[in-house]
N, C-alpha and C. Protein backbone atom coordinates (compact mmCIF):
# COMPACT_ATOMS: atom_id res chain seq x y z
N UNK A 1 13.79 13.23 -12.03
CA UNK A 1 13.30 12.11 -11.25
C UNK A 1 11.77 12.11 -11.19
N UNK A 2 11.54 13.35 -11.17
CA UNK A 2 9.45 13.57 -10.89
C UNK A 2 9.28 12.57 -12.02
N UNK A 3 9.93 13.47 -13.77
CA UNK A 3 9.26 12.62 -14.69
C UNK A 3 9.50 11.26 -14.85
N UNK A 4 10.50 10.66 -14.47
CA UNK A 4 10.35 9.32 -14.49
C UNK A 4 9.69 8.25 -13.65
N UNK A 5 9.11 8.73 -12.34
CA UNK A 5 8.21 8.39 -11.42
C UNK A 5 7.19 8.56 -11.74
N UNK A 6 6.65 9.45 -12.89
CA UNK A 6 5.35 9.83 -13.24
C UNK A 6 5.41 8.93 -14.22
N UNK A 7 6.02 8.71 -15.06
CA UNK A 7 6.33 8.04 -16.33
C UNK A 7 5.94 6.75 -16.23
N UNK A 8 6.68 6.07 -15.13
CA UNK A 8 6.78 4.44 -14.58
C UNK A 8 6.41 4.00 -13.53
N UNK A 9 5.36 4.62 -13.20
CA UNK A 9 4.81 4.28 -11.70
C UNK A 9 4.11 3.18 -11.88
N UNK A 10 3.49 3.14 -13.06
CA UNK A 10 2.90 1.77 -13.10
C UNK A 10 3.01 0.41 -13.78
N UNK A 11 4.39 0.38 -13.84
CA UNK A 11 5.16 -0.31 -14.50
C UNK A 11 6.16 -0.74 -13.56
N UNK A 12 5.90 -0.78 -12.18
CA UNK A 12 6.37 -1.36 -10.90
C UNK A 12 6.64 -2.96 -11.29
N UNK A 13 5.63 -3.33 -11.37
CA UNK A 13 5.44 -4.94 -11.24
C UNK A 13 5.98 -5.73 -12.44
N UNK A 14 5.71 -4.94 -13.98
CA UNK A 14 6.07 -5.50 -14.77
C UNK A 14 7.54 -5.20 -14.88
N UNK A 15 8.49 -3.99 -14.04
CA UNK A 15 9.99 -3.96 -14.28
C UNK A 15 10.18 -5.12 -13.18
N UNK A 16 9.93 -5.74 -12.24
CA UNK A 16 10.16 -6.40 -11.01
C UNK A 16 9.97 -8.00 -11.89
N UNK A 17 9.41 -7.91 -12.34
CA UNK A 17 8.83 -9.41 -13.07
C UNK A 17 9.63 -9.68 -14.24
N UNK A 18 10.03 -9.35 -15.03
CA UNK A 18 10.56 -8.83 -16.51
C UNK A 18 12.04 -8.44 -16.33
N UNK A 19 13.22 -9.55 -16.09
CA UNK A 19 13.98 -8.97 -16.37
C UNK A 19 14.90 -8.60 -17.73
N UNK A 20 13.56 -8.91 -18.83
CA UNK A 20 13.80 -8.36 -20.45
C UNK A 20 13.36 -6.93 -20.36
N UNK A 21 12.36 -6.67 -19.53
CA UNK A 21 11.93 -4.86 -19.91
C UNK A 21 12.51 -4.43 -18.34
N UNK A 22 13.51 -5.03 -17.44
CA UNK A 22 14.26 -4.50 -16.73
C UNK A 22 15.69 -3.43 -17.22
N UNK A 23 16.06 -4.57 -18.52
CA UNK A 23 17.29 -4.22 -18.85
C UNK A 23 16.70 -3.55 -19.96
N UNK A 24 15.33 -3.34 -20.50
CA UNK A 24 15.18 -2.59 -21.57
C UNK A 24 15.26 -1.40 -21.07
N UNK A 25 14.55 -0.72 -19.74
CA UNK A 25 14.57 0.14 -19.02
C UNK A 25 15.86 0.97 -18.73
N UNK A 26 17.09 0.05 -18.72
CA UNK A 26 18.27 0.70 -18.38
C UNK A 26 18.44 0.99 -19.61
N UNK A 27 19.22 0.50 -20.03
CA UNK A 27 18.99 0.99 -21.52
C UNK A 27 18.28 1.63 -22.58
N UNK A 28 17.37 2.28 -21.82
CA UNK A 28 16.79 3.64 -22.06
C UNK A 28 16.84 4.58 -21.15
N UNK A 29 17.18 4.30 -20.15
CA UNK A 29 17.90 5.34 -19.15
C UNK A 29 19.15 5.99 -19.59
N UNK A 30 20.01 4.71 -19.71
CA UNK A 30 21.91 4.84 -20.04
C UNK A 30 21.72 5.99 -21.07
N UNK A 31 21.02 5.72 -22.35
CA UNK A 31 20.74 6.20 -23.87
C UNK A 31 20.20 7.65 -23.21
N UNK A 32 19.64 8.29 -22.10
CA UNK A 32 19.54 9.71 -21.73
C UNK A 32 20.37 10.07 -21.31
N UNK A 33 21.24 9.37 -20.83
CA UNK A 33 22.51 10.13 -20.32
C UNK A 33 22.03 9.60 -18.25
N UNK A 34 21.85 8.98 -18.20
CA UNK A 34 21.94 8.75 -16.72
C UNK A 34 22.86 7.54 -16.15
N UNK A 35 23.63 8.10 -15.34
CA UNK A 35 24.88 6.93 -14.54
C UNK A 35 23.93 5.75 -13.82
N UNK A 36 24.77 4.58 -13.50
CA UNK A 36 24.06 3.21 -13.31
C UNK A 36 23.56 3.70 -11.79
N UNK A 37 24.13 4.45 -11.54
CA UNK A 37 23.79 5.06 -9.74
C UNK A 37 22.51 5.66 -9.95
N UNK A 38 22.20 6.78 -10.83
CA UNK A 38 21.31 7.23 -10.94
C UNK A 38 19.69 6.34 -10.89
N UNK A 39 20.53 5.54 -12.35
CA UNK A 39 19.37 4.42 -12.54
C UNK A 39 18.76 3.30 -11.21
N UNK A 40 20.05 3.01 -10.73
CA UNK A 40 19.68 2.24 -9.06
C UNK A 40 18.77 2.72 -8.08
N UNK A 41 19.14 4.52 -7.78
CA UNK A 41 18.27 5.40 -7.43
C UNK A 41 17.10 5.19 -8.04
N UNK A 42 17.03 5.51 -8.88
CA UNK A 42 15.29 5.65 -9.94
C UNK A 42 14.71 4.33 -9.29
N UNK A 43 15.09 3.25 -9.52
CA UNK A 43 14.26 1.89 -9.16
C UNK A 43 14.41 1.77 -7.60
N UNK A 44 14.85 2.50 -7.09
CA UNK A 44 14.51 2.08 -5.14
C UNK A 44 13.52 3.39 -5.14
N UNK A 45 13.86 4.34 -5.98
CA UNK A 45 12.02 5.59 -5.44
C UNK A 45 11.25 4.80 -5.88
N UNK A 46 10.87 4.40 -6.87
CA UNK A 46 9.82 3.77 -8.06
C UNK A 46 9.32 2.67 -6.57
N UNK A 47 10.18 1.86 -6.39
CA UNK A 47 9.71 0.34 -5.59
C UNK A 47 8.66 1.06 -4.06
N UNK A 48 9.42 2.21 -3.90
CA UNK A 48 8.93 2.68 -2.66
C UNK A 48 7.84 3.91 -2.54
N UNK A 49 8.09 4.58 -3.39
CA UNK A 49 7.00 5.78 -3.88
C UNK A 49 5.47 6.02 -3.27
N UNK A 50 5.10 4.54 -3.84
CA UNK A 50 3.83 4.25 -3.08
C UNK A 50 3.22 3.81 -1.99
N UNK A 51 3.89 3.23 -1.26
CA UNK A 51 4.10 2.80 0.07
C UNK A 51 4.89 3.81 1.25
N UNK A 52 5.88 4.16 1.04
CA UNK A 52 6.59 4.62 1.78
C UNK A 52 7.32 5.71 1.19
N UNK A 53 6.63 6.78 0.73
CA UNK A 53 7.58 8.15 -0.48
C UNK A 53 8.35 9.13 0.60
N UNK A 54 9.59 9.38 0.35
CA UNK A 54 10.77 10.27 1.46
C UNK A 54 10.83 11.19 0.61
N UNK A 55 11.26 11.21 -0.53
CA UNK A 55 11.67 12.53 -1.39
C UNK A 55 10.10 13.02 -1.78
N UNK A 56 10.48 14.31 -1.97
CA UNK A 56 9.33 15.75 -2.75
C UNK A 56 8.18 14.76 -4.38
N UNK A 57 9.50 13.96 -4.92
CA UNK A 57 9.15 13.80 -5.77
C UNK A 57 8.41 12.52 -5.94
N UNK A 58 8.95 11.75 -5.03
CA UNK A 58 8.42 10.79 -4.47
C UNK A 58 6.79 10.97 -3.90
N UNK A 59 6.47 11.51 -3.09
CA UNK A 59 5.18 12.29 -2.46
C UNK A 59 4.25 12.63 -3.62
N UNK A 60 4.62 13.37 -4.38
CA UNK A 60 3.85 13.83 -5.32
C UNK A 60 3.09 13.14 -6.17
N UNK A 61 4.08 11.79 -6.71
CA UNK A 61 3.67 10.83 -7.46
C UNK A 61 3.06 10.23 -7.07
N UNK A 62 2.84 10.24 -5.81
CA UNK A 62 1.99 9.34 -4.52
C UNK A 62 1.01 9.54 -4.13
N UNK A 63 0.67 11.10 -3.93
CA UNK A 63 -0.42 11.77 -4.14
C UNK A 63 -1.19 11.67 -5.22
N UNK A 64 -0.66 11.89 -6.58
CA UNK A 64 -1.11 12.11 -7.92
C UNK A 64 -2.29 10.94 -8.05
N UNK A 65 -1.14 9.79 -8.32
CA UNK A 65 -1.69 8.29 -8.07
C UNK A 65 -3.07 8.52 -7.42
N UNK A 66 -3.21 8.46 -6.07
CA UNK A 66 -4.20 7.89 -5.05
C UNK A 66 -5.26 9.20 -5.57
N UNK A 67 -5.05 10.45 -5.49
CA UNK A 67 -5.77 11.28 -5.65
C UNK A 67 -7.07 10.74 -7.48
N UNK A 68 -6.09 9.84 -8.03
CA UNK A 68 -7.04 9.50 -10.00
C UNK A 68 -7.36 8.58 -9.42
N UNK A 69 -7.57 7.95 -8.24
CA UNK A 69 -8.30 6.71 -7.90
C UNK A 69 -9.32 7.01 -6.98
N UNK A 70 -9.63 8.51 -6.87
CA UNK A 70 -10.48 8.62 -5.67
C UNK A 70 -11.95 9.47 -6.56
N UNK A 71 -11.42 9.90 -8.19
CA UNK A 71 -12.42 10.30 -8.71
C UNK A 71 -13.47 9.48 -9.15
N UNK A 72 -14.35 10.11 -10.08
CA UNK A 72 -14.82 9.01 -11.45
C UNK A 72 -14.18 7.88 -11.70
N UNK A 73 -13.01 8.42 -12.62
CA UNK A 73 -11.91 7.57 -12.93
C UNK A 73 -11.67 5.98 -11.98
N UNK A 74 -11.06 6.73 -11.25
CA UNK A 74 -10.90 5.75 -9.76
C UNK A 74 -12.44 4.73 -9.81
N UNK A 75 -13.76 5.32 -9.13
CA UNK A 75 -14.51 4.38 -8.84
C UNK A 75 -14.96 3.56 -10.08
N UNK A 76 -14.40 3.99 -11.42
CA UNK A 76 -14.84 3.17 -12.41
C UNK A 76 -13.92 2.22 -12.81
N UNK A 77 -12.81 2.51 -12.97
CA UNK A 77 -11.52 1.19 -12.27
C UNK A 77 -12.17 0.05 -11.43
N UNK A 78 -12.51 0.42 -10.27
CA UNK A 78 -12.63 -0.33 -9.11
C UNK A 78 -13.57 -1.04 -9.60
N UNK A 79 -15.00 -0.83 -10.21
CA UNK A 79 -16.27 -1.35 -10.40
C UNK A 79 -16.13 -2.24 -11.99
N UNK A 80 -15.01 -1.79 -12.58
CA UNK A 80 -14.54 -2.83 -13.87
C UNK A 80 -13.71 -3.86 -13.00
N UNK A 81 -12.52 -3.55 -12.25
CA UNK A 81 -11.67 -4.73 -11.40
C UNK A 81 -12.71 -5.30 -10.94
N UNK A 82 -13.46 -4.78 -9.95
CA UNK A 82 -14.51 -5.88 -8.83
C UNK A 82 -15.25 -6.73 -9.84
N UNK A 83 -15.96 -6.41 -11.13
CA UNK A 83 -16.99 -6.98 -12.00
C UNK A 83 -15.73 -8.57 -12.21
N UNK A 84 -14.50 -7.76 -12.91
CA UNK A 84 -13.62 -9.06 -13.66
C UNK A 84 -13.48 -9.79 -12.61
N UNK A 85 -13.69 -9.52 -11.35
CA UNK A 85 -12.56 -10.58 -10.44
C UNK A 85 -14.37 -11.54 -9.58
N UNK A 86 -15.56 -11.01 -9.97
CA UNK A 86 -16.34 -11.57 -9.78
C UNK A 86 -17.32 -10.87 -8.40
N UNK A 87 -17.14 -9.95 -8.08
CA UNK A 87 -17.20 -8.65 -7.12
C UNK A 87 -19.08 -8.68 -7.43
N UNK A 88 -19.52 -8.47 -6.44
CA UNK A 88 -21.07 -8.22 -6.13
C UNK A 88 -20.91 -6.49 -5.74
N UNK A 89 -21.72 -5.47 -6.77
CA UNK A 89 -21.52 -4.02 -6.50
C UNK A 89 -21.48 -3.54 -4.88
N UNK A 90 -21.59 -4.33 -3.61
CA UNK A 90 -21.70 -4.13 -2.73
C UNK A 90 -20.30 -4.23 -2.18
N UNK A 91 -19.64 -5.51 -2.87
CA UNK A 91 -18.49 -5.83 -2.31
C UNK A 91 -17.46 -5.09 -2.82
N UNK A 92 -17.59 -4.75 -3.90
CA UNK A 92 -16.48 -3.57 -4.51
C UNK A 92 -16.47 -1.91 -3.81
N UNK A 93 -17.92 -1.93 -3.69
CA UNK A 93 -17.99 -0.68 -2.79
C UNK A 93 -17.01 -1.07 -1.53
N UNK A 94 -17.22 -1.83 -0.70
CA UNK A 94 -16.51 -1.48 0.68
C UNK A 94 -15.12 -1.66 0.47
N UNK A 95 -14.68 -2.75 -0.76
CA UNK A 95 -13.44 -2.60 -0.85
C UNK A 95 -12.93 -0.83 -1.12
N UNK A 96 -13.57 -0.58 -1.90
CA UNK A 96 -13.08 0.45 -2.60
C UNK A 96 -13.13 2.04 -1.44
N UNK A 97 -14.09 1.75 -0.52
CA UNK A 97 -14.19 2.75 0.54
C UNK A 97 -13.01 2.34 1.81
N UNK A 98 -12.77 0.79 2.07
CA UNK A 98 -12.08 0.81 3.10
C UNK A 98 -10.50 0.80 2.61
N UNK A 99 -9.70 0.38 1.03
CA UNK A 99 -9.32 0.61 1.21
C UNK A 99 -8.40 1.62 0.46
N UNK A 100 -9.10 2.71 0.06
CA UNK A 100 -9.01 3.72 -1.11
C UNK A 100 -9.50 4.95 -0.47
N UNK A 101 -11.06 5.32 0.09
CA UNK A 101 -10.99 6.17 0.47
C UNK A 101 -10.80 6.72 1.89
N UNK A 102 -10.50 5.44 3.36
CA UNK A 102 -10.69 5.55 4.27
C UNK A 102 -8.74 5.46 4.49
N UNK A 103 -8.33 4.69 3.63
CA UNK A 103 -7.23 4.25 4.17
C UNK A 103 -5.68 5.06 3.48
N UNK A 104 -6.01 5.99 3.02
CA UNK A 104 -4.97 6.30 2.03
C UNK A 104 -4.44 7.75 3.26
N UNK A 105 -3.47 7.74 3.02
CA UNK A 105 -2.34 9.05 3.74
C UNK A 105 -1.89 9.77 2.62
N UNK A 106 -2.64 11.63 1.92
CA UNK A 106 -1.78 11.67 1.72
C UNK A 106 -0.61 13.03 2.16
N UNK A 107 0.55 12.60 0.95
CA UNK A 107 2.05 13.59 1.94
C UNK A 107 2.05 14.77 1.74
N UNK A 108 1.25 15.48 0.78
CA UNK A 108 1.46 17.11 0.30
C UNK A 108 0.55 17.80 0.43
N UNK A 109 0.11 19.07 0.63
CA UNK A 109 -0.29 19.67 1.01
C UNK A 109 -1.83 19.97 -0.28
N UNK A 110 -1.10 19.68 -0.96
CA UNK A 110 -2.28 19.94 -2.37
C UNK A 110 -2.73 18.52 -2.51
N UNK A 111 -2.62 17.48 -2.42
CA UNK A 111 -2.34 16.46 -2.40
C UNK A 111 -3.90 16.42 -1.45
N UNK A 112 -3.63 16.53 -0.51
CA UNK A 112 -4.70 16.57 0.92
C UNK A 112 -6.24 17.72 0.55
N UNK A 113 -5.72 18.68 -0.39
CA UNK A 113 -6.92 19.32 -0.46
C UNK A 113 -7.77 19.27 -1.88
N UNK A 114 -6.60 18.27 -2.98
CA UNK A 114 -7.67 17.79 -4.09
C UNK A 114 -8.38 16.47 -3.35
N UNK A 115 -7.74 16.07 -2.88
CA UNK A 115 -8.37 14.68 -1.95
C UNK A 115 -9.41 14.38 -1.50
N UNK A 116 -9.35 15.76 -0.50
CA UNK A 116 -10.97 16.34 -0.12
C UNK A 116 -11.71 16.25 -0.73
N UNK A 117 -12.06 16.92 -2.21
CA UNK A 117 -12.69 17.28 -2.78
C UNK A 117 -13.63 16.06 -3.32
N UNK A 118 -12.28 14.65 -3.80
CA UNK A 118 -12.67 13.74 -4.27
C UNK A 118 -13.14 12.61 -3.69
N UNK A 119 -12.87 12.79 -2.22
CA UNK A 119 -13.24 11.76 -1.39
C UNK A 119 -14.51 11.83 -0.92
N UNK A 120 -15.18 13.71 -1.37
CA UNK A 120 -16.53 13.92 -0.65
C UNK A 120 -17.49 13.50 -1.95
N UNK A 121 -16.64 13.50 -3.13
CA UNK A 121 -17.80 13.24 -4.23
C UNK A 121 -17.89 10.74 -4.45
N UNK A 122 -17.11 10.66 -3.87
CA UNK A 122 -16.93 9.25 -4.22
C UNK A 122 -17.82 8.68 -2.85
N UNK A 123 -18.04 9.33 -1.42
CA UNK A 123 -18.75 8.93 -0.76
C UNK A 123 -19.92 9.07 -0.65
N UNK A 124 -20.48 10.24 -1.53
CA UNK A 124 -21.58 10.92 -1.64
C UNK A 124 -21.81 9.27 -3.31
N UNK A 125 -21.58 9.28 -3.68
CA UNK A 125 -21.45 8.38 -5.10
C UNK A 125 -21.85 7.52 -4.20
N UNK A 126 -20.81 6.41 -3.47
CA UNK A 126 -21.46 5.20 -2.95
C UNK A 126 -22.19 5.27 -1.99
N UNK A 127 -22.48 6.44 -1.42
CA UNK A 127 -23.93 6.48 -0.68
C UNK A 127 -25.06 6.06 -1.43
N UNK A 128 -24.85 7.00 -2.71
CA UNK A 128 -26.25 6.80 -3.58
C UNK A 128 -26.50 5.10 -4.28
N UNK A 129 -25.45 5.00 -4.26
CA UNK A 129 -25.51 3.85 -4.94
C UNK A 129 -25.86 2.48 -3.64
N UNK A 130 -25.62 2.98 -2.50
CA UNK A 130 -26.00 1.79 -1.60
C UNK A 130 -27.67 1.60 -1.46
N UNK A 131 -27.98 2.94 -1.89
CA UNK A 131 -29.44 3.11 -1.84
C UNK A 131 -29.93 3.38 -2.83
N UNK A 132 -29.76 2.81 -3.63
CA UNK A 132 -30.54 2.43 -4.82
C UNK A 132 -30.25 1.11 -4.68
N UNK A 133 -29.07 0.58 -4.54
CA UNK A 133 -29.21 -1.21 -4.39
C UNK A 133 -30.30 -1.46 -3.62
């Protein structure tokens, strides 16, 4: 279950939208050997994972996630999204501080202390960058 939450986490919207790569999905499930129960399971963690994760494996993926959005990585995402969607570097910053690094919970224990790490280098980042604007 980890690997398929890791696998398809971001492929939420396009299995929800798509019910051609819905049923492609099962049918690459079925073809591993997994019962339609199983597969039902898989798509209610997947839908919920990120919002609301109950299982171990669930959490993790949840962590993982939020934790690659809080690095480099993460603020350079945010500052390509904010540019495409028409974002002034000011306005992507607060998005990206209020609701990425102020607003995120996370569930594991490692989870909480790579977090740290990345949340002190991304505020220290848009500090500098507020002052140089």
């Amino acid at each position: 279950m980890l690997y398929f939450l890791a696998s398809f986490h971001g492929l939420v919207q396009h299995i929800a939208l798509s019910s051609d790569f819905l049923s492609r999905v099962q049918d690459f499930l079925g073809q591993l050997g997994w019962s339609q129960q199983e597969i039902m399971d898989g798509f209610c963690r997947l839908q919920r994972h990120l919002q609301s994760p109950l299982t171990v494996e669930e959490q993790i993926v949840h962590d993982a996630n939020y934790v690659e959005l809080l690095g480099a990585f993460g603020i350079a995402k945010a500052f390509t999204k904010g540019g495409a969607q028409g974002q002034s570097y000011e306005e992507t910053a607060d998005i990206f501080e209020y609701q990425f690094l102020d607003a995120v919970n996370f569930k594991t224990p490692t989870g909480r202390q790579v977090a740290a790490e990345k949340q002190a280098y991304a505020k220290d980042f848009l500090a500098r960058l507020r002052a140089e604007l």
